[in-house]
Protein backbone atom coordinates (compact mmCIF):
# COMPACT_ATOMS: atom_id res chain seq x y z
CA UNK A 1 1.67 8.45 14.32
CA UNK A 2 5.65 8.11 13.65
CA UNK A 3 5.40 5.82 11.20
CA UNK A 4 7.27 6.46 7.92
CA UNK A 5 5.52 4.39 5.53
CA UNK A 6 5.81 3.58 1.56
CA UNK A 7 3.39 2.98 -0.76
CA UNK A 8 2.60 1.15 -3.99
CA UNK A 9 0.78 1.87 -7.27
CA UNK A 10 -2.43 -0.64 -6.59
CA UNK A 11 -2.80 0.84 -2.55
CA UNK A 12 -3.04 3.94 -3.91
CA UNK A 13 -5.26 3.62 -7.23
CA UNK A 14 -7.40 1.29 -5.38
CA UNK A 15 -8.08 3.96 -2.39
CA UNK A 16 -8.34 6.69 -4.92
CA UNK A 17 -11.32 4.76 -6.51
CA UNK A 18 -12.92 3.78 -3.70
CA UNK A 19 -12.54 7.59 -2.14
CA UNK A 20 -10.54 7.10 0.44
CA UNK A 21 -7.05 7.85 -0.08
CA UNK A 22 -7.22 10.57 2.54
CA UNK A 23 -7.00 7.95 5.00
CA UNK A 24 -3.45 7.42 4.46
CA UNK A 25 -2.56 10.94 5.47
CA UNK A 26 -4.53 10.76 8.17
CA UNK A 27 -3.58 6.73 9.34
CA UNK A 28 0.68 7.91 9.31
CA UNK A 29 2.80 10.49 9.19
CA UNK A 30 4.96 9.93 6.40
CA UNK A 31 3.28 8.70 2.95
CA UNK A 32 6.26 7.98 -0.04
CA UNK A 33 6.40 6.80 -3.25
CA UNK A 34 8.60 6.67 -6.17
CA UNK A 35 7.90 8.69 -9.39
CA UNK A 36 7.41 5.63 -11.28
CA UNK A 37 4.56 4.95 -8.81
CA UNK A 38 3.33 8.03 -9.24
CA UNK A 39 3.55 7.91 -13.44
CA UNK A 40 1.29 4.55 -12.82
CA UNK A 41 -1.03 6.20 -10.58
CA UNK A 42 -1.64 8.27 -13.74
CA UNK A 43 -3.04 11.44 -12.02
CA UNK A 44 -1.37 14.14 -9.80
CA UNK A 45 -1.02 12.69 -5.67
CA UNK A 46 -1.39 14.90 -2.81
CA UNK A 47 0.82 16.62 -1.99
CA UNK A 48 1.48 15.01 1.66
CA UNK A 49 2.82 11.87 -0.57
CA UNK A 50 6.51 12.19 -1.12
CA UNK A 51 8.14 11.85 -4.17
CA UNK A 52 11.16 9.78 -3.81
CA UNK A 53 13.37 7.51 -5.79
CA UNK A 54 15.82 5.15 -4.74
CA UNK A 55 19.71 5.85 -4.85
CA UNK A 56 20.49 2.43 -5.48
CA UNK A 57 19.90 2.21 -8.86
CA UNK A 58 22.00 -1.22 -8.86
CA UNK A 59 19.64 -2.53 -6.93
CA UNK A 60 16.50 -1.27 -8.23
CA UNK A 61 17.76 -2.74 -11.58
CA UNK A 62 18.39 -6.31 -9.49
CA UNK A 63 14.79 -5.95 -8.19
CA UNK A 64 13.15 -5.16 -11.90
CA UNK A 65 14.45 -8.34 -13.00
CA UNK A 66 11.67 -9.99 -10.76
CA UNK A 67 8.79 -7.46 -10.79
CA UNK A 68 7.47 -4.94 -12.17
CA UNK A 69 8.79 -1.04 -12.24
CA UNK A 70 6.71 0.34 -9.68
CA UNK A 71 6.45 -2.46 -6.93
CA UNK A 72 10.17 -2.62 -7.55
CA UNK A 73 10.98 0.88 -6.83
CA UNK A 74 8.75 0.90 -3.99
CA UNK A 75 10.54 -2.27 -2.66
CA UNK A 76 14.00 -0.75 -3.23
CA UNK A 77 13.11 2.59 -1.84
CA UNK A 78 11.96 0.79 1.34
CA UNK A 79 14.98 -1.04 1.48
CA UNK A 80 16.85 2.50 2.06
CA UNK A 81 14.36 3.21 5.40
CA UNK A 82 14.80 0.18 7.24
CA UNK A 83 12.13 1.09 9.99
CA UNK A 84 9.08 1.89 7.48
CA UNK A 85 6.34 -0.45 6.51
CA UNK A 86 5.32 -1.06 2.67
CA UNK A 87 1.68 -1.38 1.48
CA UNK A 88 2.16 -4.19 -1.11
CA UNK A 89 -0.87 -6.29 -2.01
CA UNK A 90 0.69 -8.21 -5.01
CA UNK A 91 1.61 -11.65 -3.99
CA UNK A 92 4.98 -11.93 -5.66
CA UNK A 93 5.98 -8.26 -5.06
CA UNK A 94 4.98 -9.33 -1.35
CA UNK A 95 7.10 -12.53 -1.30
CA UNK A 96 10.14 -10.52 -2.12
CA UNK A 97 9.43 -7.56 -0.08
CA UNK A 98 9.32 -10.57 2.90
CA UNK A 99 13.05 -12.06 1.72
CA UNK A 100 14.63 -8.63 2.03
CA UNK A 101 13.02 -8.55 5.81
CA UNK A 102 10.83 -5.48 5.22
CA UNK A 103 7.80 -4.49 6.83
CA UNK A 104 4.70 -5.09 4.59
CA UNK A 105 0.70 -4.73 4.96
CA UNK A 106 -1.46 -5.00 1.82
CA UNK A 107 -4.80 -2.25 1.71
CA UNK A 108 -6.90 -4.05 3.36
CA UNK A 109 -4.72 -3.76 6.40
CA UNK A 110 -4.87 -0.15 6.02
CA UNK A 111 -8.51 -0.13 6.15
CA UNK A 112 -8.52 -2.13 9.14
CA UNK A 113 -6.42 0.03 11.06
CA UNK A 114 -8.83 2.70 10.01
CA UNK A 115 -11.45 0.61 11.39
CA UNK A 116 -9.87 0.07 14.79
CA UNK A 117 -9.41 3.92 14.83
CA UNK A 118 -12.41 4.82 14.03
CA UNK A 119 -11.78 6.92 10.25
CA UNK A 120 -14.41 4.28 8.73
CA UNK A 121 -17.47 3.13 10.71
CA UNK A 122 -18.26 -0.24 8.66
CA UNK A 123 -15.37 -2.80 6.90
CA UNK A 124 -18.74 -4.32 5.13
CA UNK A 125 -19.35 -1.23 3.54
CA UNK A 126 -15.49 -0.92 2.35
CA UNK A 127 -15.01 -4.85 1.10
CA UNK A 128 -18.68 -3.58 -0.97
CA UNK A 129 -16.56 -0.61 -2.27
CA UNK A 130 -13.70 -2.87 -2.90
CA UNK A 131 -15.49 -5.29 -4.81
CA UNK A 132 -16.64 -2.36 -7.09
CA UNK A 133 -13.16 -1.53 -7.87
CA UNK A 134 -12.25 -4.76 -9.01
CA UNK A 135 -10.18 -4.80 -6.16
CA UNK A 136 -9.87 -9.48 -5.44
CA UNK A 137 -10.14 -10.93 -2.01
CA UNK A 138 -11.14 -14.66 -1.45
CA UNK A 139 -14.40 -15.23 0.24
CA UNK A 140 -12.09 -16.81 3.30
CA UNK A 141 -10.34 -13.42 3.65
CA UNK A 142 -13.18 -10.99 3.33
CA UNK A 143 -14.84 -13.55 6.26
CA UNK A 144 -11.74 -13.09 8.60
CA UNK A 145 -11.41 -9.24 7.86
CA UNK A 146 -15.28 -8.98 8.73
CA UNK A 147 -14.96 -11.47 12.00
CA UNK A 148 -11.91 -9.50 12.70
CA UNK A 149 -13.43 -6.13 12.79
CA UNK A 150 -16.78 -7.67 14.77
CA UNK A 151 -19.41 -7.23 11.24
């Protein structure tokens, strides 16, 4: 559990609605974000997520220009820790995450590893949960994530 990792606005809302947020703390060691994450999140975190902002603001300003504020702070925050992985699930944010050569996983990658783990006892029951939150997965994916975690 070493893992410094950094996440975005949707990973976070999305686990917040679905009550499981606490699985990030216990999943990794290290949970950041940016404050303009955390002003999207729109309620007070926990306090085992970091507040951090980028010192590149040149860079940050670079990475606005494509997305927007929060997945770009996120993305240029990660870009200072070159060994920590990024929870990203939107598809451009994710695409330009991949051309700077960071480490990314989307939320439902963190609720398989919670799976595999053992913190959750049915990936059927969270893709339910998920679907309540308006959170959108193809039929194909929610049929590899459940073949995947033997449901």
């Amino acid at each position: 559990m070493h893992e410094l990792v950094i996440a975005d606005t949707s990973c976070l809302i999305v686990l917040q609605n679905i009550g499981e947020l606490g699985l990030l703390h216990e999943l990794y060691a290290s949970i950041y974000t940016t404050s303009e994450v955390a002003v999207e999140f729109g309620e007070p975190l926990p306090e085992w997520v970091v507040i951090q902002d980028p010192a590149d603001s040149v860079r940050l300003k670079e990475i606005q220009k494509e997305i927007d504020n929060g997945e770009a702070s996120a993305i240029a925050l990660a870009l200072e820790f070159p060994e920590s992985i990024l929870i990203l699930d939107d598809l451009k944010a994710r695409k330009l995450a991949l051309t700077f050569g960071l480490q990314i996983i989307g939320t439902l990658s963190v609720l398989m590893r919670a799976k595999n783990l053992g913190k959750i006892s049915s990936m059927k029951e969270m893709l339910r949960k998920l679907r309540q939150a308006n959170f959108r997965i193809s039929p194909a994916l929610e049929e590899k994530i459940l073949c995947e975690s033997g449901e």
